[in-house]
Protein backbone atom coordinates (compact mmCIF):
# COMPACT_ATOMS: atom_id res chain seq x y z
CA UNK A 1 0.00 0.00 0.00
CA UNK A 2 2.58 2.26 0.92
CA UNK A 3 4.56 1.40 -2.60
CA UNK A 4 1.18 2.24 -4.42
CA UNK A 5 0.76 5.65 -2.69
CA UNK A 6 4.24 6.43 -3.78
CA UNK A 7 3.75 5.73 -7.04
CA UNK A 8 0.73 7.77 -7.18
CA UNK A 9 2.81 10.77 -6.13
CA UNK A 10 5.18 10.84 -7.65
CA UNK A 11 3.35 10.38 -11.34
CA UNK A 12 2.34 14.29 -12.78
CA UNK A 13 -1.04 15.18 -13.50
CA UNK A 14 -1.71 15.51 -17.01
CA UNK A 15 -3.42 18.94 -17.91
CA UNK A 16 -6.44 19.90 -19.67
CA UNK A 17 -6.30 21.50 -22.96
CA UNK A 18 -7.53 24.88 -23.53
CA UNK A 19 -8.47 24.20 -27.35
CA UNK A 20 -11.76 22.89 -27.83
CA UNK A 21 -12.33 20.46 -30.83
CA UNK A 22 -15.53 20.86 -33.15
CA UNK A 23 -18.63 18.85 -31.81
CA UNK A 24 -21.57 17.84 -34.30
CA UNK A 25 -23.50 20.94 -33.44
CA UNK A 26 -21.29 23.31 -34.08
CA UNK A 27 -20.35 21.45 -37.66
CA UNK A 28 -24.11 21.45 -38.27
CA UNK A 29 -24.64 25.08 -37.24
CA UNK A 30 -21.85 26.40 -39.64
CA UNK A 31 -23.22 24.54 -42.62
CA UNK A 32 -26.97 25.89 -41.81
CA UNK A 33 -25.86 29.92 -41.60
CA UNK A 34 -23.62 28.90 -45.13
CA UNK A 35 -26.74 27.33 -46.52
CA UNK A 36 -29.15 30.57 -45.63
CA UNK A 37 -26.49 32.63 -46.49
CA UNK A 38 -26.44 31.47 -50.44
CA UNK A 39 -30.25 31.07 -49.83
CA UNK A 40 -30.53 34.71 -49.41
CA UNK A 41 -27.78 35.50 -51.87
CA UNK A 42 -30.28 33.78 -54.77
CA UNK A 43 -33.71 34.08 -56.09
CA UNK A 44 -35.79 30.94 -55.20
CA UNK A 45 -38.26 29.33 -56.76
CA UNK A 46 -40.31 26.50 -54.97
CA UNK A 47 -42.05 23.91 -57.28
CA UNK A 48 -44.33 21.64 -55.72
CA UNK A 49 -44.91 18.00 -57.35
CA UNK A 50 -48.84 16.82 -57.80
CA UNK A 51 -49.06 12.85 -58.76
CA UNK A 52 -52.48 12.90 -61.07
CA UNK A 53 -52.86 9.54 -60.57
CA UNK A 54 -51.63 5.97 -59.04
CA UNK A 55 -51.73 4.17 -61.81
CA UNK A 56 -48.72 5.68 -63.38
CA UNK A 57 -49.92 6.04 -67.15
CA UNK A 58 -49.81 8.98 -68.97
CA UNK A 59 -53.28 11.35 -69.57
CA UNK A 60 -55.17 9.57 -66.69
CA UNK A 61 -56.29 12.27 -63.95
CA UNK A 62 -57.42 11.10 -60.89
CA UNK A 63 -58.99 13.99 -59.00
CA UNK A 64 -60.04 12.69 -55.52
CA UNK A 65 -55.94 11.60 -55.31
CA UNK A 66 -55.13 15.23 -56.43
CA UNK A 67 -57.27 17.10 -54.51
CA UNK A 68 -56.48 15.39 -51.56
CA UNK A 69 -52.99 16.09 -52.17
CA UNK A 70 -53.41 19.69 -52.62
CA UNK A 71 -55.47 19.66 -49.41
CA UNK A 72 -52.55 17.66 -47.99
CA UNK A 73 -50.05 19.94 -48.99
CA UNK A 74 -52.14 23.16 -47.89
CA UNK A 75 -52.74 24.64 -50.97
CA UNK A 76 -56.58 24.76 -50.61
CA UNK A 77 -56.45 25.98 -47.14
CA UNK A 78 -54.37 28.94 -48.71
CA UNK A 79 -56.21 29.83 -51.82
CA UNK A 80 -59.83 29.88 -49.46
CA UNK A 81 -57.94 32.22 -46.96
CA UNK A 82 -56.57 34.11 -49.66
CA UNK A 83 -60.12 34.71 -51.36
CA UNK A 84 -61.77 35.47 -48.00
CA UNK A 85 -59.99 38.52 -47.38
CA UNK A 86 -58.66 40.11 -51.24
CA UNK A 87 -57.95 37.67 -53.58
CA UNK A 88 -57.03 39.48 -56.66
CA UNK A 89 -54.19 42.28 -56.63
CA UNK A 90 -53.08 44.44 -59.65
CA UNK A 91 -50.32 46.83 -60.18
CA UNK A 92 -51.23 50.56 -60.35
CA UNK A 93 -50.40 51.41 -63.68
CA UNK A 94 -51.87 48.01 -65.34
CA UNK A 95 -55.52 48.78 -63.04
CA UNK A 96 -55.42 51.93 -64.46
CA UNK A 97 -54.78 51.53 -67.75
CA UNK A 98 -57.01 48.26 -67.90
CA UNK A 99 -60.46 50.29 -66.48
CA UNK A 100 -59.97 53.60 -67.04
CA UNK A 101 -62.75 53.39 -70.18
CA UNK A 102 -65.27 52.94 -67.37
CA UNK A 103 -65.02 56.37 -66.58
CA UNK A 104 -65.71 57.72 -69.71
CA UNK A 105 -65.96 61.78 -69.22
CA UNK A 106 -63.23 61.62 -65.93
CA UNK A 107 -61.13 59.33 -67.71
CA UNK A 108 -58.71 61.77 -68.68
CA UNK A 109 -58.31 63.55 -65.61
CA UNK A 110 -57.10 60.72 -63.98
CA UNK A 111 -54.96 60.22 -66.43
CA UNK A 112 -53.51 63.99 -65.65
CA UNK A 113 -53.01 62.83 -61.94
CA UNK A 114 -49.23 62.98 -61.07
CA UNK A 115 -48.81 59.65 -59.31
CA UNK A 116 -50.84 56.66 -60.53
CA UNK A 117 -51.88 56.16 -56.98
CA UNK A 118 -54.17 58.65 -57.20
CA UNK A 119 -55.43 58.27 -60.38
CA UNK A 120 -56.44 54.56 -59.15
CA UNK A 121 -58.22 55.85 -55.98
CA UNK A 122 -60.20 58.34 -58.21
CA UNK A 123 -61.09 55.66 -60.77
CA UNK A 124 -61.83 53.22 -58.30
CA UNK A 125 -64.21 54.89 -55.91
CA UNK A 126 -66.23 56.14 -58.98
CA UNK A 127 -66.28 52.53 -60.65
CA UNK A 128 -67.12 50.28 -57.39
CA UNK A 129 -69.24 53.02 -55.08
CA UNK A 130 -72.25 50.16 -55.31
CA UNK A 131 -70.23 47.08 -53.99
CA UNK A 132 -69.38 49.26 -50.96
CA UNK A 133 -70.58 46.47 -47.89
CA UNK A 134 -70.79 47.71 -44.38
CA UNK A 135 -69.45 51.38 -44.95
CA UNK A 136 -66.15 49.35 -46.68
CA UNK A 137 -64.72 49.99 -49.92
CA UNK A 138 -64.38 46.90 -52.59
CA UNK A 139 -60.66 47.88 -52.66
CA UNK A 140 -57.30 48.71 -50.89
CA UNK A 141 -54.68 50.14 -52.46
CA UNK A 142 -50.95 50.12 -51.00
CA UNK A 143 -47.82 51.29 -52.05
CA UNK A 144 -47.36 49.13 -55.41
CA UNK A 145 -50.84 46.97 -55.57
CA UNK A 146 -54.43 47.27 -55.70
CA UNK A 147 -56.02 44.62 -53.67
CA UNK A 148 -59.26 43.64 -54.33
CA UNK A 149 -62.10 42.38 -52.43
CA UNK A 150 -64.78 39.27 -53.40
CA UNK A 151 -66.29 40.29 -56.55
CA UNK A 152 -64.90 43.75 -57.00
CA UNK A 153 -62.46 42.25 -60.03
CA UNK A 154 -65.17 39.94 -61.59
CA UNK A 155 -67.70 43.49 -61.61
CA UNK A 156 -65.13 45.41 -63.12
CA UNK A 157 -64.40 42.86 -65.68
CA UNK A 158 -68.18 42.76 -66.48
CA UNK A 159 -68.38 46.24 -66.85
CA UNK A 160 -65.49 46.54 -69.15
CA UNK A 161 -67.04 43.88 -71.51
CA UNK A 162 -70.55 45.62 -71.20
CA UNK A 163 -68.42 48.77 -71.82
CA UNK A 164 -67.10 47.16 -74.85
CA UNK A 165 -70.62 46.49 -76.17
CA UNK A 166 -71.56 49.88 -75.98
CA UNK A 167 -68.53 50.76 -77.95
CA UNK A 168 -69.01 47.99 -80.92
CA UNK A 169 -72.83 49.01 -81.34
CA UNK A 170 -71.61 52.87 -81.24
CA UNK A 171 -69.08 51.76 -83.92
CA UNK A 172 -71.56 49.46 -85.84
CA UNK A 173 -73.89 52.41 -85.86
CA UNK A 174 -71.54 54.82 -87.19
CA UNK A 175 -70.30 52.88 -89.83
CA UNK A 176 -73.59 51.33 -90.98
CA UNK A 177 -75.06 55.30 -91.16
CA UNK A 178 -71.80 56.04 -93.35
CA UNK A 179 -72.55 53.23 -95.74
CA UNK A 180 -75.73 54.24 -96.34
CA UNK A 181 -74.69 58.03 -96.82
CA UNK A 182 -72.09 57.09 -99.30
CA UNK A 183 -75.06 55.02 -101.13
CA UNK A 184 -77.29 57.48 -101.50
CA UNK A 185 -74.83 60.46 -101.53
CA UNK A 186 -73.87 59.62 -104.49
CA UNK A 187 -76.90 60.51 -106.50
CA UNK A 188 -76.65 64.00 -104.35
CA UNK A 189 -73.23 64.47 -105.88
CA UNK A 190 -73.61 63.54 -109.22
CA UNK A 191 -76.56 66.25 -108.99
CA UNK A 192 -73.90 68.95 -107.60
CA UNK A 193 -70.92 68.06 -109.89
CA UNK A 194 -70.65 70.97 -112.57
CA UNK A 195 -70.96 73.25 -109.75
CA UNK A 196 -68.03 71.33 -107.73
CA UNK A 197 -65.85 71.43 -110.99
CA UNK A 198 -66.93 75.63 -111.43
CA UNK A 199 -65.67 75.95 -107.98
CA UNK A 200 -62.95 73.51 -108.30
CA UNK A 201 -61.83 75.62 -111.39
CA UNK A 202 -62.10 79.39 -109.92
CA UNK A 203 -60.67 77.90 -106.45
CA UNK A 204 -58.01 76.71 -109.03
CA UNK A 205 -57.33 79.93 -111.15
CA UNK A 206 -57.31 81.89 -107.37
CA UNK A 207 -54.63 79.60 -106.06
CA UNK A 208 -52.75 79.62 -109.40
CA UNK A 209 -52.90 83.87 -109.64
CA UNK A 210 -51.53 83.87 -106.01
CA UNK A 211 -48.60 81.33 -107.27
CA UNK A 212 -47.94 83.88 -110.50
CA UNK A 213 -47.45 86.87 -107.90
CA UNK A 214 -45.41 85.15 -105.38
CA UNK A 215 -42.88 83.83 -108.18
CA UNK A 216 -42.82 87.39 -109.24
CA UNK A 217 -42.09 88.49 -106.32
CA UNK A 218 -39.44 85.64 -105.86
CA UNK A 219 -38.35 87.00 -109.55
CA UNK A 220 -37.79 90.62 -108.36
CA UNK A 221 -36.28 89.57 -104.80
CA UNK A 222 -33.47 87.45 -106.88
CA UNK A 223 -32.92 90.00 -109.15
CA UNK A 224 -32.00 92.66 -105.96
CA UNK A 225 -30.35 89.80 -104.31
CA UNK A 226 -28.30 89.27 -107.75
CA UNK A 227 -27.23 92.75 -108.27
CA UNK A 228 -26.15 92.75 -104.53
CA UNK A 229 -24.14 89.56 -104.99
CA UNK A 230 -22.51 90.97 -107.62
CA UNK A 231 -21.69 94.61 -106.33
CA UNK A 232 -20.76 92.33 -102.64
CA UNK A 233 -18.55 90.13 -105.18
CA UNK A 234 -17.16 93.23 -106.98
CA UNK A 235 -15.96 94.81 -103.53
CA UNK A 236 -14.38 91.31 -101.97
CA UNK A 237 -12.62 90.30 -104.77
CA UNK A 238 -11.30 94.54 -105.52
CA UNK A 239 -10.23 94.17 -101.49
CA UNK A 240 -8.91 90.45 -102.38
CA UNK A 241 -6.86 91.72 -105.49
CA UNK A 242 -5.45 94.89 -103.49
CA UNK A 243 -4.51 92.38 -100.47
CA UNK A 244 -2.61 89.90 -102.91
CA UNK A 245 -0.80 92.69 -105.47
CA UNK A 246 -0.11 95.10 -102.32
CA UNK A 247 3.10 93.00 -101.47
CA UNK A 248 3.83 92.73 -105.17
CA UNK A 249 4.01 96.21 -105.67
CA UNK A 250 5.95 96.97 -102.55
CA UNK A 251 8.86 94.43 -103.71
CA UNK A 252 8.71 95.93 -107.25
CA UNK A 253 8.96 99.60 -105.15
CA UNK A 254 11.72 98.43 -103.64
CA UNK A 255 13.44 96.27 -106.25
CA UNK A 256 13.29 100.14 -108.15
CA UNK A 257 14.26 101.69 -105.22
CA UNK A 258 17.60 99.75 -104.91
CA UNK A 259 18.03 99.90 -108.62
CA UNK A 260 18.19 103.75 -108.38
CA UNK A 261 20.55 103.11 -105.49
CA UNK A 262 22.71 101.00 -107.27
CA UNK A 263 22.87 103.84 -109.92
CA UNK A 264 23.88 106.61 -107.24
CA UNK A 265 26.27 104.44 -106.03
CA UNK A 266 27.93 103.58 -109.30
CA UNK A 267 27.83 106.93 -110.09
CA UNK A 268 29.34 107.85 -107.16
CA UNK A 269 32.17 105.71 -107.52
CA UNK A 270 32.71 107.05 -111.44
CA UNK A 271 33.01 110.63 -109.73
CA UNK A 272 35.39 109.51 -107.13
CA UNK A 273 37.68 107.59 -109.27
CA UNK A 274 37.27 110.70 -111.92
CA UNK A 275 38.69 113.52 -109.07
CA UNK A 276 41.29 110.94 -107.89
CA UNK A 277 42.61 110.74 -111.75
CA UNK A 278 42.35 114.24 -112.11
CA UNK A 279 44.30 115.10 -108.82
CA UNK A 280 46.79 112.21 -109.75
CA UNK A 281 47.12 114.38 -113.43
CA UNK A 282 47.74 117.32 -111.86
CA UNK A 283 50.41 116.05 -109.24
CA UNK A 284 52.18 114.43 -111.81
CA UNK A 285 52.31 117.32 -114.19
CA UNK A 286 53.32 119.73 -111.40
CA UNK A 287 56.12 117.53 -110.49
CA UNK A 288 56.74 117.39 -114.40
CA UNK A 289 57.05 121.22 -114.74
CA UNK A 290 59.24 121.05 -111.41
CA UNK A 291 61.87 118.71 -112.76
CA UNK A 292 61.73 120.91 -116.25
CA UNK A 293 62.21 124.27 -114.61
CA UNK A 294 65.43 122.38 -112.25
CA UNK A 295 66.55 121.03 -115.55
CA UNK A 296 66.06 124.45 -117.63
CA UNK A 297 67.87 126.35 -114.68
CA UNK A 298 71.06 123.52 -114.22
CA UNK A 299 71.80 123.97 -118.38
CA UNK A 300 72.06 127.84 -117.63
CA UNK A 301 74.46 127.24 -114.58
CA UNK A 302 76.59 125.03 -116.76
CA UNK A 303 76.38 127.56 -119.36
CA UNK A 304 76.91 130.60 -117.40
CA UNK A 305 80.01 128.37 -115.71
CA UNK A 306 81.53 127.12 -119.28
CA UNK A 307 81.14 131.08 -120.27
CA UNK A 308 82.92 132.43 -117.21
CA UNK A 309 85.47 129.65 -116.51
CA UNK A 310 88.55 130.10 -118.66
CA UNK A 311 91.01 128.09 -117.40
CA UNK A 312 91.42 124.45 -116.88
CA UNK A 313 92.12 124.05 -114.02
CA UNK A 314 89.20 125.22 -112.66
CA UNK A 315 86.88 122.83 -114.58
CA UNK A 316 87.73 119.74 -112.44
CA UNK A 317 86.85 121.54 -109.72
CA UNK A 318 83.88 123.04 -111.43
CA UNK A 319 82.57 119.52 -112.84
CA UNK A 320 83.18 117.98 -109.53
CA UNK A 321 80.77 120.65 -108.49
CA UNK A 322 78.39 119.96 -111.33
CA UNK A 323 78.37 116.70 -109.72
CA UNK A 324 77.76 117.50 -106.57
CA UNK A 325 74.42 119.36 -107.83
CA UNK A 326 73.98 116.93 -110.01
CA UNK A 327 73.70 114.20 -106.88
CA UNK A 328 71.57 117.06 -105.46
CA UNK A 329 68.92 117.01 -108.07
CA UNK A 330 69.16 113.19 -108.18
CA UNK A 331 68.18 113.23 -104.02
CA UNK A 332 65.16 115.65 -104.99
CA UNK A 333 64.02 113.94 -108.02
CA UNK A 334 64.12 110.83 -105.64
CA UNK A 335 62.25 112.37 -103.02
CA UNK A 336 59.84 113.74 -105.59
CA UNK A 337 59.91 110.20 -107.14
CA UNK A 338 58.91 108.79 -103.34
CA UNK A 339 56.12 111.37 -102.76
CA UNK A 340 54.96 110.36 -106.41
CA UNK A 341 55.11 106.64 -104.73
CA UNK A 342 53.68 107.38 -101.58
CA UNK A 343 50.78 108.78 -103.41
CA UNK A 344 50.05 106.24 -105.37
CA UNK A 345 49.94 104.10 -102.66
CA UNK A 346 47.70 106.29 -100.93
CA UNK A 347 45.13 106.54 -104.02
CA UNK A 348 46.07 102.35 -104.83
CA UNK A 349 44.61 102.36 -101.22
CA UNK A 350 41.51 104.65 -101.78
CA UNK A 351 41.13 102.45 -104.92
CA UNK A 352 40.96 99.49 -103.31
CA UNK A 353 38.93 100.59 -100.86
CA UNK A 354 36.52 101.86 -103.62
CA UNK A 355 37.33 98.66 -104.75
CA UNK A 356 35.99 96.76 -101.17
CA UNK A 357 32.87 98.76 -101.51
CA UNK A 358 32.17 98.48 -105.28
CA UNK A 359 32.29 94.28 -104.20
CA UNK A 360 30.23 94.55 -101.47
CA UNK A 361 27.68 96.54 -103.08
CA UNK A 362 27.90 93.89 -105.64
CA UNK A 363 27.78 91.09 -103.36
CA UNK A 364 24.67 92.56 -101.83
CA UNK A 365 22.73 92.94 -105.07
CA UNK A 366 23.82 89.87 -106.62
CA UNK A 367 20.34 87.98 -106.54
CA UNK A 368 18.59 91.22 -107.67
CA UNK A 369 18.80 90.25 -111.09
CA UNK A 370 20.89 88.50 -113.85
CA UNK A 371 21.68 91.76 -115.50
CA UNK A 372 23.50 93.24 -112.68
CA UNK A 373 26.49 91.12 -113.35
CA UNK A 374 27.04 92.80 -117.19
CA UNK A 375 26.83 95.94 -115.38
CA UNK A 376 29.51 94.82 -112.53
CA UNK A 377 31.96 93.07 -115.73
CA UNK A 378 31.35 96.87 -117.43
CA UNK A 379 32.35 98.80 -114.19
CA UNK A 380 35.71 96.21 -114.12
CA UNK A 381 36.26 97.05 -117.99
CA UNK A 382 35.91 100.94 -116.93
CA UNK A 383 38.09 100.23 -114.32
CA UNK A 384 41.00 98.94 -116.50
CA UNK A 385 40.27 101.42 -118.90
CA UNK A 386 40.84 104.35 -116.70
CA UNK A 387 43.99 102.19 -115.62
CA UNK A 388 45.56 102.59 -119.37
CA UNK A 389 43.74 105.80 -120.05
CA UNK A 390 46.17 107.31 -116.76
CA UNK A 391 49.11 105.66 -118.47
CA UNK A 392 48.33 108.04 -121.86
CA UNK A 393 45.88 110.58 -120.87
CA UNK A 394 46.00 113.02 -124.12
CA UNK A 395 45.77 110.02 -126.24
CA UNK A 396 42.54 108.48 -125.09
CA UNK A 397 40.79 111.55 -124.26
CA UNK A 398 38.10 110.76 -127.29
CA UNK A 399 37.79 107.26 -126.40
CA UNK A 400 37.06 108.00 -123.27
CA UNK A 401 33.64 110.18 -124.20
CA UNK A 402 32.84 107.32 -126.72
CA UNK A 403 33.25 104.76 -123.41
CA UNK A 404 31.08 107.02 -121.34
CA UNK A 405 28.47 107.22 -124.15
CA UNK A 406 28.99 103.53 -125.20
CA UNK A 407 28.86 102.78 -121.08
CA UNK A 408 25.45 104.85 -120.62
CA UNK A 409 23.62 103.42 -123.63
CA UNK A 410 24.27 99.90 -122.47
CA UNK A 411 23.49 100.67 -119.06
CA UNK A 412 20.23 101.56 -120.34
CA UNK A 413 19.88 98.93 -122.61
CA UNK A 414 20.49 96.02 -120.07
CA UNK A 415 18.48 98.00 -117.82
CA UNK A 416 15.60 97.53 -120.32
CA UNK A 417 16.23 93.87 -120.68
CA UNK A 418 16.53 93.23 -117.42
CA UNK A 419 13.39 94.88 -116.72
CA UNK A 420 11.62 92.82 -119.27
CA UNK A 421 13.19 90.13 -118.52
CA UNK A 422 11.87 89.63 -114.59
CA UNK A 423 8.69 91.03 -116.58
CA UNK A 424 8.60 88.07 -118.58
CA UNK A 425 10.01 85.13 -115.85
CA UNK A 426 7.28 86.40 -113.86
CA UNK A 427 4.28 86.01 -116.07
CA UNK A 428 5.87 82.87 -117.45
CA UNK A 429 6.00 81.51 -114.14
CA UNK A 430 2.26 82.65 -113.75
CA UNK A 431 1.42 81.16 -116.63
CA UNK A 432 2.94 77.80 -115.65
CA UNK A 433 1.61 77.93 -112.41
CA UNK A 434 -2.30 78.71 -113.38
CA UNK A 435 -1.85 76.12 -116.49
CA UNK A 436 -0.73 73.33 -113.90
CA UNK A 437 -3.06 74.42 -111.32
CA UNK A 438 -6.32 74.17 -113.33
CA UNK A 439 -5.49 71.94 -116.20
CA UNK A 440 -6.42 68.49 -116.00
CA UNK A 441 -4.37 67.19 -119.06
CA UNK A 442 -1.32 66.20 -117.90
CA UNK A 443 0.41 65.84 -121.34
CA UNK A 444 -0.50 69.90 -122.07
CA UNK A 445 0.96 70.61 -118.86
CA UNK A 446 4.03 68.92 -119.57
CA UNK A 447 4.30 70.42 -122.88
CA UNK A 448 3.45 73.74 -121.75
CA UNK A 449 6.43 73.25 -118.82
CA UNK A 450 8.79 72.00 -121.83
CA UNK A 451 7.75 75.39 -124.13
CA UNK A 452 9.01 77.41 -120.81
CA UNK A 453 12.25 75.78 -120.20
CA UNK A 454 12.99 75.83 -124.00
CA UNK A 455 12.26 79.63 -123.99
CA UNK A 456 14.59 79.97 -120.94
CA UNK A 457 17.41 78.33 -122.78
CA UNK A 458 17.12 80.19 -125.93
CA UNK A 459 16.83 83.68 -123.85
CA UNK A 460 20.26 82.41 -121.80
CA UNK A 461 22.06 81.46 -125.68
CA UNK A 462 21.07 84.50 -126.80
CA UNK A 463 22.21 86.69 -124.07
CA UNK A 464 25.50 84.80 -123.85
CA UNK A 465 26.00 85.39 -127.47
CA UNK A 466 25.79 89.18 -126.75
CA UNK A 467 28.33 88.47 -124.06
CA UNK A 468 30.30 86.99 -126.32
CA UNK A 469 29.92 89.30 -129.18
CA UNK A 470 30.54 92.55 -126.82
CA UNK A 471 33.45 90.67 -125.34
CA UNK A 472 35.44 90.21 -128.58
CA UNK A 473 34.68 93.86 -129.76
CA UNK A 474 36.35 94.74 -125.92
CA UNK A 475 39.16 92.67 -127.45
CA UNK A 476 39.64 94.04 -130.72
CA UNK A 477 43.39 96.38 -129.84
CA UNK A 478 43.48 100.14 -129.56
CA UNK A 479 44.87 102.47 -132.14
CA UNK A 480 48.37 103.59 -131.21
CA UNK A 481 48.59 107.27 -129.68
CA UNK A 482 50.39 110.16 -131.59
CA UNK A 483 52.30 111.93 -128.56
CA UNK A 484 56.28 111.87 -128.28
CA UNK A 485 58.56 109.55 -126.58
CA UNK A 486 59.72 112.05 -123.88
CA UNK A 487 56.85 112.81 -121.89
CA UNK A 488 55.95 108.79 -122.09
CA UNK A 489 59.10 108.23 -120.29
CA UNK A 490 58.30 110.92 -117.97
CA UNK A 491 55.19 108.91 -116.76
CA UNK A 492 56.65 104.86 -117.14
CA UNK A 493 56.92 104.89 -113.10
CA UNK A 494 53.51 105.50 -112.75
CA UNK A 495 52.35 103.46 -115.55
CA UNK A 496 54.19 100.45 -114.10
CA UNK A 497 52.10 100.60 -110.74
CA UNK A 498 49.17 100.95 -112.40
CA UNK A 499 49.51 97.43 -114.43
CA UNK A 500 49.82 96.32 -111.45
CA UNK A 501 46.99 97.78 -110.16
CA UNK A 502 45.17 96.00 -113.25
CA UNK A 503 46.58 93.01 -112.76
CA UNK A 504 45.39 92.92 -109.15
CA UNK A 505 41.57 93.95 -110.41
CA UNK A 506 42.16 91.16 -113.14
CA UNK A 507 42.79 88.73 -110.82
């Protein structure tokens, strides 16, 4: 005993879970609020199975067996409490729109009634007031239904059908009375025809009179409507044509503007580089009189010294002095010769900066037209020209005037063609563009595109013909001048650095 006691001491207790597993009802209750749940989720539908008979054959009816099932089941006992208390219900809108003929002079208003509630209550008391039992209408109407007492539905359903009577004999009527009228109306308008057809005819020859006046009146109001079209047309397209030619005119203001500019210019330049020659003239012909007066005054001093010295011993000493003044006058005619060299450099500089100015001018009105390059090729021509015209002044004087009247003529003349030459590019072009903007034959388009770029070519063979033509008479050499050898010499320095002046421009 005492062993058993210790053994039961010393073994532990086992403890008691705190987790409690699931028992039957709680598995059943789950699945019940899972099966409610989708219950109430769906729409339901209960269909209730009748057997018609025992026998199990098709098309036999047994109707003790069925009605016993139906009592059975609890259907009777529903449809008798049903039909004690309202057995027939209808919605608002189909109750009213099913009796409202029985009303037949209120019908309407109730129809004006803003809920259908109240159009059913009107309709309603007026229709059933003498299957009112007890003080108790035939009828209660809630929130969606009509409900309807014993009897109320099968007396409105009678009077609808005697309503409907009333309407087919009204209609019978009616139509019988209009057979008969068309039978013997006939006879009654055969009687009044030649008078229908006079009236027929005048009613006729009124309606057609009005017609002529209105379309005359249509007649004059297109007319006005015509002549102010066309005075409204006249104005747009006057303002149309001044908007598009406006900038036309103002480029071909300005393309004469910077013609007439270009002539100032040029002319200008012809009257700078024509007071530079003539100041260059008349330095080098003072400095030409200088060195002929030092040259007239040395042959009297050697004269006046041969005259007066007599002996021979002074003429070493005098010659070495004839030297000495002769090295004098070579220093001055040097220094002369450097002034003469430091003003040509100064007008070579002027020149070229004429020059600079004459190419930028250029170089600005390069894309005013093709014929502004002749004039440019002319202006280099004068340019050598004056160059060898400075070399021997007296002898070109004359063709110098014929230049200037040969250089003013052509001037005018490429003017001219110029001129009539953007004349005619432009209307070509116009041409061109109208032809391929409104012609629909592409082969006269072409051709008419071919005809243009033909007439181009032989305009540009033409004109370089005349190019080549004035070149070669440029070419043809210059008659030789008359003037002596001495005063040539006199100018060779000069001559020399204007070659090279030409060169330069050549280049």
């Amino acid at each position: 005993a005492s062993t058993t006691a210790a053994v039961n001491r010393a073994a532990p207790r086992r403890g008691k879970s705190g987790i409690a597993g699931d028992t039957v009802w709680t598995k059943f209750r789950t699945q019940l609020n899972s099966l409610m749940k989708m219950l109430n989720e769906t729409q339901s539908r209960y269909v209730r199975c009748v057997k018609p008979n025992n026998v199990k054959k098709p098309l036999v009816m047994q109707h003790l067996t069925t009605v016993e099932q139906l009592r059975c089941a609890g259907v009777v006992a529903a449809v008798t409490i049903s039909r004690s208390a309202f057995p027939n219900r209808l919605d608002h809108r189909s109750c009213l729109e099913r009796f409202k003929m029985l009303v037949k002079q209120k019908g309407k208003k109730a129809e004006e009634h803003k809920d259908a509630k109240e159009g059913v209550v009107a309709l309603l008391t007026k229709a059933l007031e003498t299957k009112k039992v007890d003080g108790l209408e035939g009828f209660v109407v809630g929130k969606t239904r009509v409900y309807f007492r014993l009897g109320a539905l099968e007396f409105l359903e009678n009077e609808r059908m005697l309503g409907w009577d009333t309407w087919a004999v009204d209609i019978q009527r009616m139509t019988r009375g209009w057979l008969i009228r068309r039978k013997s109306g006939g006879l009654k308008l055969k009687k009044k025809a030649p008078f229908a057809v006079q009236i027929q005819c005048s009613w006729r020859c009124h309606i057609a009179r009005r017609d002529v006046k209105r379309r005359k009146k249509m007649k004059k109001l297109k007319k006005k409507m015509g002549k102010k079209q066309v005075k409204a047309a006249a104005k747009i397209q006057a303002h149309v044509r001044t908007f598009l030619w406006r900038p036309k005119f103002l480029e071909m203001v300005k393309e004469q503007r910077e013609k007439a500019t270009l002539k100032n210019k040029i002319k200008d330049l012809e009257n700078s580089v024509r007071d530079a020659e003539k100041k260059r003239l008349a330095e080098v012909e003072d400095a030409r009189g200088k060195a002929e007066e030092e040259m007239e005054t040395y042959r009297l001093k050697v004269k006046e010294e041969l005259e007066n010295d007599k002996e021979k011993q002074k003429k070493s000493a005098q010659q070495q002095t004839l030297i000495d003044e002769s090295g004098k006058i070579i220093e001055y005619l040097r220094k002369e010769n450097m002034k003469l060299r430091t003003q040509n450099e100064t007008m070579r500089k002027d020149f070229k900066a004429l020059k600079e100015n004459n190419a930028r001018l250029m170089e600005a009105n390069a894309s005013a037209s093709n014929s502004f390059t002749a004039l440019n090729d002319h202006a280099k021509q004068l340019n050598v020209t004056n160059a060898k015209l400075i070399r021997n002044v007296e002898a070109y004087k004359t063709q110098l005037e014929k230049l200037k009247d040969d250089l003013k003529t052509r001037q005018a003349y490429y003017l001219a063609e110029a001129e009539a030459r953007l004349a005619y590019q432009k209307t070509m072009a116009q041409i061109v563009g109208a032809i391929q903007d409104k012609c629909r034959d592409a082969q006269l388009v072409e051709d008419v595109v071919i005809m243009a770029l033909e007439c181009e070519a032989e305009a540009k063979s033409e004109r370089a013909a005349l190019e080549a033509a004035s070149s070669k008479k440029k070419a043809a050499p210059p008659s030789k001048p008359s003037k002596p050898a001495a005063p040539a010499k006199a100018k060779a320095p000069v001559a020399r650095v204007e070659d090279s002046d030409s060169d330069s421009d050549s280049d």
